[in-house]
PDB file of N, CA and C in Angstrom:
ATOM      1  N   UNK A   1     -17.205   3.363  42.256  1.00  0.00           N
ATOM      2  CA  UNK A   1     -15.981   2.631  42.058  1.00  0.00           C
ATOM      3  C   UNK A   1     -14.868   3.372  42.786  1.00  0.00           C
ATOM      4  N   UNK A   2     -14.208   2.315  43.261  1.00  0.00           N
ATOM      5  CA  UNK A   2     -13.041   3.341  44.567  1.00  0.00           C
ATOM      6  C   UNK A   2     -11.717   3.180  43.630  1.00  0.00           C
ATOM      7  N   UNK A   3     -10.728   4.331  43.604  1.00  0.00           N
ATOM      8  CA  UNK A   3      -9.658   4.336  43.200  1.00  0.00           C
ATOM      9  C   UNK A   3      -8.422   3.631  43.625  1.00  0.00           C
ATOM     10  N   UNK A   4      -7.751   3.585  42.925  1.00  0.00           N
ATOM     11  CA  UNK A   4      -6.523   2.560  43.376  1.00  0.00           C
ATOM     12  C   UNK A   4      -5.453   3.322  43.135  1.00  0.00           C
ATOM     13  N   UNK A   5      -4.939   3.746  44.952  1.00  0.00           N
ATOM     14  CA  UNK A   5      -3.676   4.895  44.868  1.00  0.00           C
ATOM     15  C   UNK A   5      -2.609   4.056  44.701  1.00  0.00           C
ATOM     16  N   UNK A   6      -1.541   4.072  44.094  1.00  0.00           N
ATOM     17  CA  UNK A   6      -0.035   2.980  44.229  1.00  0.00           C
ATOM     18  C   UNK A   6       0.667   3.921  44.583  1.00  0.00           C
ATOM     19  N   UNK A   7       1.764   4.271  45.601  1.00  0.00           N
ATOM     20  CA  UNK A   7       2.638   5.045  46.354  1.00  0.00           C
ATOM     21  C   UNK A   7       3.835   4.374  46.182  1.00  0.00           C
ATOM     22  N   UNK A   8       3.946   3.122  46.104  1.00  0.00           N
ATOM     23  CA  UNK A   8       5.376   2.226  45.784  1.00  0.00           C
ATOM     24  C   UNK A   8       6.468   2.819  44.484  1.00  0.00           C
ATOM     25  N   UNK A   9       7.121   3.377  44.465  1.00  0.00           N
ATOM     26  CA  UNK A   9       8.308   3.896  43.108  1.00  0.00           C
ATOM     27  C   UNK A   9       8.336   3.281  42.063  1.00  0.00           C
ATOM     28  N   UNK A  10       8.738   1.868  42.514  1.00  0.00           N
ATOM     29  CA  UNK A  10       8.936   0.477  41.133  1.00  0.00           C
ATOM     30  C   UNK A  10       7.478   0.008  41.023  1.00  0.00           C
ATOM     31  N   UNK A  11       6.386   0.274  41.792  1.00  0.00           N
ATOM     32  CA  UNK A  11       5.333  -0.168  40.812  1.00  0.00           C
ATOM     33  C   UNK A  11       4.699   0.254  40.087  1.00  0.00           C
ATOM     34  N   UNK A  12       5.310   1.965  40.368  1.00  0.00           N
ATOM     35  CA  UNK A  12       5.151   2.947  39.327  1.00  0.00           C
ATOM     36  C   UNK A  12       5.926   3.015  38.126  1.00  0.00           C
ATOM     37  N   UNK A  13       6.707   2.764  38.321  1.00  0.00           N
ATOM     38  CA  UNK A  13       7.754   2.512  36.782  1.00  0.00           C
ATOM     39  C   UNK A  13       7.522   1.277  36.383  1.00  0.00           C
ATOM     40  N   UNK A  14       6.861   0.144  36.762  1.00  0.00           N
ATOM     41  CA  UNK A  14       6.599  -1.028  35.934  1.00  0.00           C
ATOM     42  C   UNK A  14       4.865  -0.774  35.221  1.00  0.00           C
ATOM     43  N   UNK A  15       4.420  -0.170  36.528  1.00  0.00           N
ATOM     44  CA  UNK A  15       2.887   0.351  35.514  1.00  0.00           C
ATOM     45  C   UNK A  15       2.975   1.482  34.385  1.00  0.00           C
ATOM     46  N   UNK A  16       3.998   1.907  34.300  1.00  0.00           N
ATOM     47  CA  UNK A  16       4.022   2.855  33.473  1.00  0.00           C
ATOM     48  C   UNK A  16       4.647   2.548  31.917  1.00  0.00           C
ATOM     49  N   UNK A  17       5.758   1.414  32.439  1.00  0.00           N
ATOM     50  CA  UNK A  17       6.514   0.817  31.592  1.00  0.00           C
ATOM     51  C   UNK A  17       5.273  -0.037  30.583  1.00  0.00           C
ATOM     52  N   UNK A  18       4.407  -0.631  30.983  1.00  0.00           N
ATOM     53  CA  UNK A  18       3.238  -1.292  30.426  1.00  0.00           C
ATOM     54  C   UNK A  18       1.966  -0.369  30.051  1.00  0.00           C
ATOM     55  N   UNK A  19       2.132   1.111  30.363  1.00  0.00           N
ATOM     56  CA  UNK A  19       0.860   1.697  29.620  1.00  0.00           C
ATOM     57  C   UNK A  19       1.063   2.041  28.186  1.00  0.00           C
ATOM     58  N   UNK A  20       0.394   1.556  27.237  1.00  0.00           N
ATOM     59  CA  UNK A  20       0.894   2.431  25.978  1.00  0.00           C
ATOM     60  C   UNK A  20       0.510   3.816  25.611  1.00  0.00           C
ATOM     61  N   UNK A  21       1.856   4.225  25.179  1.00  0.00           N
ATOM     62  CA  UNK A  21       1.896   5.268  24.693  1.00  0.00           C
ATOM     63  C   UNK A  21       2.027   5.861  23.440  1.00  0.00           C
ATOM     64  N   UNK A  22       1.757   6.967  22.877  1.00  0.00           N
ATOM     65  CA  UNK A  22       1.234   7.975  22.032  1.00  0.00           C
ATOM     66  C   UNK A  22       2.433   7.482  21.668  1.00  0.00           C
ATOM     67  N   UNK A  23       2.186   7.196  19.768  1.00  0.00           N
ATOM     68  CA  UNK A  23       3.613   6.793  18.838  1.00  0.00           C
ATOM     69  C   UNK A  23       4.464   7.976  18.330  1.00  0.00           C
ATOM     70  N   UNK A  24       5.459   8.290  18.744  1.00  0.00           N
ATOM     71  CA  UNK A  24       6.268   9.428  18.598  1.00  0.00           C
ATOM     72  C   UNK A  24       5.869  10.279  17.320  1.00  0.00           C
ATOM     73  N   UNK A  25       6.357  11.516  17.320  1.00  0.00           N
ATOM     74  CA  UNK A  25       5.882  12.538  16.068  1.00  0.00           C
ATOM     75  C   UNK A  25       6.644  11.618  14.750  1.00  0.00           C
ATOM     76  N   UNK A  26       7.708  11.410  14.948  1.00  0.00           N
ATOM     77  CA  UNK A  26       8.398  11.078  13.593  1.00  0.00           C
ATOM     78  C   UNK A  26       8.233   9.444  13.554  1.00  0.00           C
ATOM     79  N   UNK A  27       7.433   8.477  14.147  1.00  0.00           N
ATOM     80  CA  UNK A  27       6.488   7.722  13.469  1.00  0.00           C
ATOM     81  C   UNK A  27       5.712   8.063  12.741  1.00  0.00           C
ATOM     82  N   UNK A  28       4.693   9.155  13.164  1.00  0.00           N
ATOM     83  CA  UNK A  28       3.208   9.422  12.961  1.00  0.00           C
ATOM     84  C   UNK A  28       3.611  10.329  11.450  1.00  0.00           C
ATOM     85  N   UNK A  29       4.667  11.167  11.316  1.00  0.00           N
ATOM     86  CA  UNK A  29       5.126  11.523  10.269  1.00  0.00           C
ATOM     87  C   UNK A  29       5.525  10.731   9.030  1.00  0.00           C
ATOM     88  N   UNK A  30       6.153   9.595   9.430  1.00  0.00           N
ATOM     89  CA  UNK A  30       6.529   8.817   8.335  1.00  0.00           C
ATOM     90  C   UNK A  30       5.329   8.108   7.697  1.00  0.00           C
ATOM     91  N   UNK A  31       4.497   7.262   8.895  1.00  0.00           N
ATOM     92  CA  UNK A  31       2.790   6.705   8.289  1.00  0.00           C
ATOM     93  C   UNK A  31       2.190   7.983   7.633  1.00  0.00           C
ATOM     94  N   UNK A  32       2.602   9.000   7.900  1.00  0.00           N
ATOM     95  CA  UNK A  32       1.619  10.030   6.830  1.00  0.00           C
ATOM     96  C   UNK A  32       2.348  10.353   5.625  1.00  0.00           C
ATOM     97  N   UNK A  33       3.369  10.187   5.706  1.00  0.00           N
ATOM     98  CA  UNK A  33       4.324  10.019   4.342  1.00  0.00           C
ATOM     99  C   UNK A  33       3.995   9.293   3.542  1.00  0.00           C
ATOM    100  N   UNK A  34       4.114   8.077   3.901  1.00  0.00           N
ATOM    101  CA  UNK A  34       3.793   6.572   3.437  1.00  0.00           C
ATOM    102  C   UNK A  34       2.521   6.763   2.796  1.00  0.00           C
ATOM    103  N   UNK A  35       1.492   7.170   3.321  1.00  0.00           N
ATOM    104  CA  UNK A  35       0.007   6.908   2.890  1.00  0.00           C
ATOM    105  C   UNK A  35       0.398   8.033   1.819  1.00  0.00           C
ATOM    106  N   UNK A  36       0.993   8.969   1.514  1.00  0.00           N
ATOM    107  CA  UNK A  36       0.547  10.218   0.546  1.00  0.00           C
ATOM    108  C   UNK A  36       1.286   8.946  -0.759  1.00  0.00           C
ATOM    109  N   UNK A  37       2.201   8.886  -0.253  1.00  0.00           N
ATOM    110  CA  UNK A  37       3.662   7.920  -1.487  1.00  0.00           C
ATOM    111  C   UNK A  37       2.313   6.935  -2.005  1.00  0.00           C
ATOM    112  N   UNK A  38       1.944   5.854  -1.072  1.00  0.00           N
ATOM    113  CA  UNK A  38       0.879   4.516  -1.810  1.00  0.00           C
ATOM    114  C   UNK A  38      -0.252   5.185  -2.425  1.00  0.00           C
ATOM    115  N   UNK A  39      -0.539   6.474  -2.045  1.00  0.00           N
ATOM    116  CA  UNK A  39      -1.597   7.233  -2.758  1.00  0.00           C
ATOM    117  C   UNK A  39      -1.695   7.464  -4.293  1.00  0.00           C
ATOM    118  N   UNK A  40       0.179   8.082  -4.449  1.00  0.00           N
ATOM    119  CA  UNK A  40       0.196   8.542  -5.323  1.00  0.00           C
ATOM    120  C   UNK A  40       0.987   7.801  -6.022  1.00  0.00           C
ATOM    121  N   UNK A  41       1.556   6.348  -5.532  1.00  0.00           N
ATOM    122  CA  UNK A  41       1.386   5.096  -6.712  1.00  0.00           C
ATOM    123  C   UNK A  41      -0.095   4.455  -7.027  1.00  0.00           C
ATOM    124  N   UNK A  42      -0.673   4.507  -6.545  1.00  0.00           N
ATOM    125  CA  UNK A  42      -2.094   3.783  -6.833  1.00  0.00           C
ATOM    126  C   UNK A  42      -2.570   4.961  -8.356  1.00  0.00           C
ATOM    127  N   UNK A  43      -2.202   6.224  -8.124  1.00  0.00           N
ATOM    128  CA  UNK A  43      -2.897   6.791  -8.977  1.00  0.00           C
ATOM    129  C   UNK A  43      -2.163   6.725 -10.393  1.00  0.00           C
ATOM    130  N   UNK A  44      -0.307   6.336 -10.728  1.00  0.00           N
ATOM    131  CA  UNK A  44       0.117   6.117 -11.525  1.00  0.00           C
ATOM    132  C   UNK A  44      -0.353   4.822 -11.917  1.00  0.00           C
ATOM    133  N   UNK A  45      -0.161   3.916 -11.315  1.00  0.00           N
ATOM    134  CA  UNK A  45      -0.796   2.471 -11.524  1.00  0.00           C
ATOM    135  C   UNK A  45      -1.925   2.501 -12.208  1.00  0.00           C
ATOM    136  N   UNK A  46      -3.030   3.146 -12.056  1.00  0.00           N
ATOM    137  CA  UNK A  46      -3.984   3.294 -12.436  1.00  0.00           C
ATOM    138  C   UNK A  46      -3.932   3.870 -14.108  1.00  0.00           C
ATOM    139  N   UNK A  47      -2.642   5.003 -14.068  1.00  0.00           N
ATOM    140  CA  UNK A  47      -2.957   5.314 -15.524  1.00  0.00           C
ATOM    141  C   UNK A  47      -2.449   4.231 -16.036  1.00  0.00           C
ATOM    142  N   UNK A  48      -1.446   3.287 -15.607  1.00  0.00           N
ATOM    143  CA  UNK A  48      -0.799   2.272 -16.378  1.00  0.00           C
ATOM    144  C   UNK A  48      -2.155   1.167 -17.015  1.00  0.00           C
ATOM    145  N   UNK A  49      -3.235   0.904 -15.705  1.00  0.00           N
ATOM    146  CA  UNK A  49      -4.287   0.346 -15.934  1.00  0.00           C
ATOM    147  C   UNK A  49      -4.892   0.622 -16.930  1.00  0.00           C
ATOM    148  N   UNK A  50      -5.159   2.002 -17.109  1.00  0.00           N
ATOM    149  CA  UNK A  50      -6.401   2.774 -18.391  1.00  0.00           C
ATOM    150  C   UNK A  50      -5.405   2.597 -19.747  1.00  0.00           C
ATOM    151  N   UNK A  51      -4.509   3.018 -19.463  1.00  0.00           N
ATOM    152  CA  UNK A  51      -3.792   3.115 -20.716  1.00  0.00           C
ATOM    153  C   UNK A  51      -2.655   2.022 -21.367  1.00  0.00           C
ATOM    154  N   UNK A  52      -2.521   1.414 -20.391  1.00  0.00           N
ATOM    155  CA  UNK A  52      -1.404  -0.333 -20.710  1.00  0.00           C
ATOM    156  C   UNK A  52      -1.590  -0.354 -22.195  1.00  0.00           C
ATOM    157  N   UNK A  53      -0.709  -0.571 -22.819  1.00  0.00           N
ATOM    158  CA  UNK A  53      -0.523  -0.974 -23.985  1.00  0.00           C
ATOM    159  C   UNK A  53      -1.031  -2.484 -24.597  1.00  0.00           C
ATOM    160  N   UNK A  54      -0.575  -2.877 -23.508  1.00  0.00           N
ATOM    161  CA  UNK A  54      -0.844  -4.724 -23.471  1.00  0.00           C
ATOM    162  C   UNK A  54      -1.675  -5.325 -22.403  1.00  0.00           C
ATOM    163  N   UNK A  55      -2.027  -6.086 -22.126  1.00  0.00           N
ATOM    164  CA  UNK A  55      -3.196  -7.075 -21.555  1.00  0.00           C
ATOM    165  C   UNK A  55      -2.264  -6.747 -20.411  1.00  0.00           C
ATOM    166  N   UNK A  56      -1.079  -7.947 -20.156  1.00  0.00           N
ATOM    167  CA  UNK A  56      -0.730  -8.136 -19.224  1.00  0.00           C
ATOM    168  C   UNK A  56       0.107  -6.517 -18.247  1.00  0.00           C
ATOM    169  N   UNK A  57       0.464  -5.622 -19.264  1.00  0.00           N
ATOM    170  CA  UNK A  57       0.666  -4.081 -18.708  1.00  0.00           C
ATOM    171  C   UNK A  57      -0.818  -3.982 -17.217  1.00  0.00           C
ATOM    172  N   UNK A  58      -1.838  -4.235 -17.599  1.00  0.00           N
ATOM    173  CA  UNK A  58      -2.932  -3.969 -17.164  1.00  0.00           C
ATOM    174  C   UNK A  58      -2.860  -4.601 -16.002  1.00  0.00           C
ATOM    175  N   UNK A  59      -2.519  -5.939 -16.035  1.00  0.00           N
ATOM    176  CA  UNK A  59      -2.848  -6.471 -15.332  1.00  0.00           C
ATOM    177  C   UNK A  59      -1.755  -6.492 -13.894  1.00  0.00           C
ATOM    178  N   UNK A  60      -0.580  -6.304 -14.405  1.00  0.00           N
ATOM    179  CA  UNK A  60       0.607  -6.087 -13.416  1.00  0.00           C
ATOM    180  C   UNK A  60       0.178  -4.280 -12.353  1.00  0.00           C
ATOM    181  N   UNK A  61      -0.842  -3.204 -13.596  1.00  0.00           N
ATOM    182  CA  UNK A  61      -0.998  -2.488 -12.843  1.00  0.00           C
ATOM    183  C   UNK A  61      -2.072  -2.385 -11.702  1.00  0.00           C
ATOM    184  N   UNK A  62      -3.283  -3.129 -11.765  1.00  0.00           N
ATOM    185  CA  UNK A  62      -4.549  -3.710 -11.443  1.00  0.00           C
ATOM    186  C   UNK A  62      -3.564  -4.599 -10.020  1.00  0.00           C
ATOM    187  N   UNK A  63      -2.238  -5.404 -10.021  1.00  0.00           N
ATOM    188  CA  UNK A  63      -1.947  -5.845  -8.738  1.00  0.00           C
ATOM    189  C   UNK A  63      -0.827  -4.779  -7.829  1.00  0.00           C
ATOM    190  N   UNK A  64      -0.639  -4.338  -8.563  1.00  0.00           N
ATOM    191  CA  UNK A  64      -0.057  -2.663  -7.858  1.00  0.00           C
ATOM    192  C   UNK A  64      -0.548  -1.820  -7.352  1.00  0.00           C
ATOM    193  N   UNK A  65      -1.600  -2.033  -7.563  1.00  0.00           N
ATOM    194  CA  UNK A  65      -2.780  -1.214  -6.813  1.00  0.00           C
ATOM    195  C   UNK A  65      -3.289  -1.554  -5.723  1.00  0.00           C
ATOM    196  N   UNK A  66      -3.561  -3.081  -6.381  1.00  0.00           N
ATOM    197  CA  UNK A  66      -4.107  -4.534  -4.591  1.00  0.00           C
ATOM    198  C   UNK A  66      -2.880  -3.954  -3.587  1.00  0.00           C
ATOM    199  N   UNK A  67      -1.823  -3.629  -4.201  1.00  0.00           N
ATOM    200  CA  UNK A  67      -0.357  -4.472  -3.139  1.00  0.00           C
ATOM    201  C   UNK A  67      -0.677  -3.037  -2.568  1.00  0.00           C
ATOM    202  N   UNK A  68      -1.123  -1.637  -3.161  1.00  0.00           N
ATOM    203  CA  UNK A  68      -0.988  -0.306  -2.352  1.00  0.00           C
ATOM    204  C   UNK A  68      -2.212  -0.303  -1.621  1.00  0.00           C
ATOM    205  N   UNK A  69      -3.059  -0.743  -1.976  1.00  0.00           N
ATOM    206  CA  UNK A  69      -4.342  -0.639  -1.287  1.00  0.00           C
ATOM    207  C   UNK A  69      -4.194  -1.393   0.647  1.00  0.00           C
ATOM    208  N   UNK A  70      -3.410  -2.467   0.284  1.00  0.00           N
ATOM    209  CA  UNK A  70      -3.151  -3.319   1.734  1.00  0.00           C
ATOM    210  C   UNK A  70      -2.001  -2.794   1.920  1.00  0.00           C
ATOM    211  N   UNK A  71      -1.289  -1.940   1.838  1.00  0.00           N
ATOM    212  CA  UNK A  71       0.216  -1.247   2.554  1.00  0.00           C
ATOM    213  C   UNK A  71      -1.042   0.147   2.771  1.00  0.00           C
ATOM    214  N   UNK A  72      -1.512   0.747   2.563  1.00  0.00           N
ATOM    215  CA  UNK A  72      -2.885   2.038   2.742  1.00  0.00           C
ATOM    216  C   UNK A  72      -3.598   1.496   4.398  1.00  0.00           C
ATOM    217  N   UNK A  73      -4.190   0.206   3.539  1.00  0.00           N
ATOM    218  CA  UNK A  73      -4.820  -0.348   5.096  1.00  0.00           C
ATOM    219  C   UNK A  73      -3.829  -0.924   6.328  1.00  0.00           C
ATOM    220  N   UNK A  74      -2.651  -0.951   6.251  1.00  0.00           N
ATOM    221  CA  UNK A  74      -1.749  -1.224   7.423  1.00  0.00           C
ATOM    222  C   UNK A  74      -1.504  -0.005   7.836  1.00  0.00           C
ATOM    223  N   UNK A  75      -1.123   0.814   7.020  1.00  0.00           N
ATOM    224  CA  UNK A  75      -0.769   2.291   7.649  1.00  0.00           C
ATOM    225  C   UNK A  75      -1.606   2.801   8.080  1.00  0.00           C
ATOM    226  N   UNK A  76      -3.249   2.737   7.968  1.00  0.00           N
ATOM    227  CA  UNK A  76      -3.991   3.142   8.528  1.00  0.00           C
ATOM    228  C   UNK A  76      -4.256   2.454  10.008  1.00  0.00           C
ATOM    229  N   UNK A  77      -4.147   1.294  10.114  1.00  0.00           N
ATOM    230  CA  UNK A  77      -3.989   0.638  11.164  1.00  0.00           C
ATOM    231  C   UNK A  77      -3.262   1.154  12.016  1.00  0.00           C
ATOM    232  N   UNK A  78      -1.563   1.404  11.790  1.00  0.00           N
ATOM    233  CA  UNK A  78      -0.813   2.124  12.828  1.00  0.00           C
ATOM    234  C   UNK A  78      -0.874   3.474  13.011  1.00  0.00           C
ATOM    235  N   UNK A  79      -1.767   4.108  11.873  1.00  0.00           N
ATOM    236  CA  UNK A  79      -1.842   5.617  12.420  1.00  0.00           C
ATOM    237  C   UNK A  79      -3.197   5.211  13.646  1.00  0.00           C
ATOM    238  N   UNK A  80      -4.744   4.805  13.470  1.00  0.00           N
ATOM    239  CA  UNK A  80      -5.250   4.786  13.866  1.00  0.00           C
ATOM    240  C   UNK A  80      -5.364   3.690  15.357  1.00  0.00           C
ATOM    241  N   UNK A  81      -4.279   2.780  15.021  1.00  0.00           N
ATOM    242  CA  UNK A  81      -4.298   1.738  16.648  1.00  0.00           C
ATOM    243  C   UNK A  81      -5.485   0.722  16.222  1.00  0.00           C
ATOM    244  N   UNK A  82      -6.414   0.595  15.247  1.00  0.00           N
ATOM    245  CA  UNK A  82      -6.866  -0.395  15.248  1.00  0.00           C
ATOM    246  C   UNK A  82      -6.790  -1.602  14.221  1.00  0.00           C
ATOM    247  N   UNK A  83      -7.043  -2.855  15.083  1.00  0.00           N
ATOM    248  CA  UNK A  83      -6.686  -4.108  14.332  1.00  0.00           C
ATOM    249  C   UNK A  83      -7.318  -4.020  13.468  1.00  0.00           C
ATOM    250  N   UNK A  84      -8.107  -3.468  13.062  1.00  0.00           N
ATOM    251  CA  UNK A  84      -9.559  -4.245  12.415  1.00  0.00           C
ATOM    252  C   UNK A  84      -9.030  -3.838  10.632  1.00  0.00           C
ATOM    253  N   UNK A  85      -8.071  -2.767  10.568  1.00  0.00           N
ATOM    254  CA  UNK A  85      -7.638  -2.847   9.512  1.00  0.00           C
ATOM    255  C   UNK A  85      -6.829  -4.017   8.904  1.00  0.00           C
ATOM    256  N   UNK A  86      -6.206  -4.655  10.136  1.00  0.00           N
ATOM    257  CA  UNK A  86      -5.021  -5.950   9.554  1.00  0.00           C
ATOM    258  C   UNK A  86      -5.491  -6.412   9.089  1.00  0.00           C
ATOM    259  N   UNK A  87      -6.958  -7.179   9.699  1.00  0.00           N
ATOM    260  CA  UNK A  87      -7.732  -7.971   9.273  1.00  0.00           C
ATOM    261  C   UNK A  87      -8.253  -7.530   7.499  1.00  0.00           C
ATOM    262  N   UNK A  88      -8.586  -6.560   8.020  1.00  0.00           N
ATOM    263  CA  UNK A  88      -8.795  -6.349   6.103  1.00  0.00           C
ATOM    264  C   UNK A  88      -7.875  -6.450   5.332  1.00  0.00           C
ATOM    265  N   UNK A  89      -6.529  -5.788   5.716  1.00  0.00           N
ATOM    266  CA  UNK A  89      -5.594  -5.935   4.669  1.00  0.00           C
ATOM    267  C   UNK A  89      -4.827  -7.492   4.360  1.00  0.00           C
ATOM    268  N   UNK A  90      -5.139  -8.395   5.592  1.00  0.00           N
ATOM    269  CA  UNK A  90      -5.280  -9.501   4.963  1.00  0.00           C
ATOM    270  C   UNK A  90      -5.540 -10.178   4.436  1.00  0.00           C
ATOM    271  N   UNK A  91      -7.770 -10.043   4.254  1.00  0.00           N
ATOM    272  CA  UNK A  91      -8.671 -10.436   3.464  1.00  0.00           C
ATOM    273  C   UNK A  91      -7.842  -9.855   1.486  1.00  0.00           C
ATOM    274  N   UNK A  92      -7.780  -8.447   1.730  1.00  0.00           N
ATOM    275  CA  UNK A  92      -7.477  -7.228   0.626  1.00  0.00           C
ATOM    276  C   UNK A  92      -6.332  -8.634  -0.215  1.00  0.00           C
ATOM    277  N   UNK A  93      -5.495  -8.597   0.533  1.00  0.00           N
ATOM    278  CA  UNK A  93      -3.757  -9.781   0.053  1.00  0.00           C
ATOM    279  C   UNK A  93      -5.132 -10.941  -0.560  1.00  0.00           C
ATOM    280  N   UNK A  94      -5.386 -11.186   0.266  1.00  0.00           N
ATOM    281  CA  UNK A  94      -5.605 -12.983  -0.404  1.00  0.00           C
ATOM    282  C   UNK A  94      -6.317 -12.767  -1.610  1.00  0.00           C
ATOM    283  N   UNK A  95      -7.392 -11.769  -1.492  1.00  0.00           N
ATOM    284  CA  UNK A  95      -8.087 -11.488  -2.967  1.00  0.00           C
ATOM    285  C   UNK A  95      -7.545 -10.673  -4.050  1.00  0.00           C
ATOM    286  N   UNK A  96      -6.303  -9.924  -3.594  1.00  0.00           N
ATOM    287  CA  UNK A  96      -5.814  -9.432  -5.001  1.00  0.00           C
ATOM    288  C   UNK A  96      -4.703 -10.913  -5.369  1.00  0.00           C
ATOM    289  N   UNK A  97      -4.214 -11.630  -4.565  1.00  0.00           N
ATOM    290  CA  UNK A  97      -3.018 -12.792  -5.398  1.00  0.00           C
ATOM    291  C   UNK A  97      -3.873 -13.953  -6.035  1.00  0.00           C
ATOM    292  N   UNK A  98      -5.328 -14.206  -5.545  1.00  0.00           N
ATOM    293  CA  UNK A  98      -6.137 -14.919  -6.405  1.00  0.00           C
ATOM    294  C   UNK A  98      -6.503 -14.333  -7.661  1.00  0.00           C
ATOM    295  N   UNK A  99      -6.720 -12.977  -7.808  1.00  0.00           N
ATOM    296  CA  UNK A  99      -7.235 -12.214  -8.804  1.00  0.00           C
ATOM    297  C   UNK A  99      -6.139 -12.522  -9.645  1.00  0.00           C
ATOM    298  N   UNK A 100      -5.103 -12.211  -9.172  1.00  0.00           N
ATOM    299  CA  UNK A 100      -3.900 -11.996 -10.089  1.00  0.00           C
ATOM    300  C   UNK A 100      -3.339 -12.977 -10.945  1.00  0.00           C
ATOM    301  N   UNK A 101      -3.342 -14.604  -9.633  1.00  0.00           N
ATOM    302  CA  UNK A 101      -3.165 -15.568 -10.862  1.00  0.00           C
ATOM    303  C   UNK A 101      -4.154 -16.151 -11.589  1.00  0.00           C
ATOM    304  N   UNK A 102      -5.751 -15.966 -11.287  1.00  0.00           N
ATOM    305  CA  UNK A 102      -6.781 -16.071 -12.049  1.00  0.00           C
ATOM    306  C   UNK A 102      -6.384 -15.584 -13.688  1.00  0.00           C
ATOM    307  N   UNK A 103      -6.446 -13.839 -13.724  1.00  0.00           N
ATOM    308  CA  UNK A 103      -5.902 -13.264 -14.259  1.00  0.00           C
ATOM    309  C   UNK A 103      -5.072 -13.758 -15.657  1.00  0.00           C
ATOM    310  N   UNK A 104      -3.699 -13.843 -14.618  1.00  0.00           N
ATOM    311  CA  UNK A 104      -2.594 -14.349 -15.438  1.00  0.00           C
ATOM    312  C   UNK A 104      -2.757 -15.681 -16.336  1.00  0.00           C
ATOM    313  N   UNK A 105      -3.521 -16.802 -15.000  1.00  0.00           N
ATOM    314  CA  UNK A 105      -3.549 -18.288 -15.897  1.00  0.00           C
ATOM    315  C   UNK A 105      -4.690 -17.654 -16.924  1.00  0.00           C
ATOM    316  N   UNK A 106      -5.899 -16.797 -17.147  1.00  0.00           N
ATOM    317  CA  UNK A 106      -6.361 -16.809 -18.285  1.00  0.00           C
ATOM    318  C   UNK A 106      -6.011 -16.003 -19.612  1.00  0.00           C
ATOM    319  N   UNK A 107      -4.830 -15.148 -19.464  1.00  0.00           N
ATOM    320  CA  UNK A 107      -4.279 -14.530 -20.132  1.00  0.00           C
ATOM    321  C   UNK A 107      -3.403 -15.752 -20.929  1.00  0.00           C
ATOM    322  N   UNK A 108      -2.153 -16.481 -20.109  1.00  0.00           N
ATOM    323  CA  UNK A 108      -1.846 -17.642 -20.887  1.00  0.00           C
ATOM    324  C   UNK A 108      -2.169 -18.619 -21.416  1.00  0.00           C
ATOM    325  N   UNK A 109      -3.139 -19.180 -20.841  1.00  0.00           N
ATOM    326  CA  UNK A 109      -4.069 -20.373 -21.567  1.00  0.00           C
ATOM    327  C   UNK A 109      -5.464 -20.310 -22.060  1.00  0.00           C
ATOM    328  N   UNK A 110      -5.869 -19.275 -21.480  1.00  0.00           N
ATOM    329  CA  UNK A 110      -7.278 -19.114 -22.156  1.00  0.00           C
ATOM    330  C   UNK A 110      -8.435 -19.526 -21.461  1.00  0.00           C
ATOM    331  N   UNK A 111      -8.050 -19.705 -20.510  1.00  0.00           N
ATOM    332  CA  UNK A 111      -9.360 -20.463 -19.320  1.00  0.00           C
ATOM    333  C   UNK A 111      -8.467 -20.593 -18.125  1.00  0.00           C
ATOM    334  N   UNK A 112      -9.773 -20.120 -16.710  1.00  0.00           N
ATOM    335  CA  UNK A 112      -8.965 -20.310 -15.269  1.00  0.00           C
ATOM    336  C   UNK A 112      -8.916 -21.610 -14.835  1.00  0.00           C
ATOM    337  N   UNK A 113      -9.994 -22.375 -15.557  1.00  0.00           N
ATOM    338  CA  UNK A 113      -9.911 -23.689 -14.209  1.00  0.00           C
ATOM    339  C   UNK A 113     -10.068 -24.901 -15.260  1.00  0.00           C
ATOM    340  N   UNK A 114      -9.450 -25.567 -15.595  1.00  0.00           N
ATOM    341  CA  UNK A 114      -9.432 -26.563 -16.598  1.00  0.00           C
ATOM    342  C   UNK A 114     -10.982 -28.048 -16.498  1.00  0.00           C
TER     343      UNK A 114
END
């Protein structure tokens, strides 16, 4: 395979302008922030889960967890550059807001699907 020299100035600053580049330190700092923070709500959430006083305590903590789990998988996405997390954390969304009003409608009425 033969190389492709470009010597032109501006087609060097427009190819360059279009290569991506490495996401600055104080991005890559804040996504690692972020992931420790959703970490360490998932793990309060969780005691709220074990220990809720009430049904619905439980259950508000059980979707606090969904909502950290898909903010976990986006941040992993932009630390790592790949899509393939969006995609999950989209699947992650749709199945914790079904869970949730599943959930909820059987907490109030006593049955999910009439």
């Amino acid at each position: 395979m033969e190389a492709i020299v470009v010597t032109d100035p501006a087609l060097l600053e427009v190819l360059s302008a279009t290569q991506p580049s490495a996401p600055p330190a104080a991005l890559e700092t804040t996504v690692r922030a972020a992931l420790v923070l959703a970490g360490i709500l998932c793990v309060l959430a969780s005691y709220r889960v074990i220990r809720g006083p009430t049904e619905p305590d439980r259950v508000i903590g059980l979707d606090a967890i969904a909502t950290n789990v898909v903010a976990i998988a986006v941040l992993v996405a932009l630390l790592t550059d790949r899509g393939l997390f969006i995609t999950v954390s989209l699947v992650l969304a749709i199945i914790g807001f079904i869970a949730t009003v599943a959930v909820a409608k059987f907490l109030t009425e006593g049955e999910v699907i009439e």
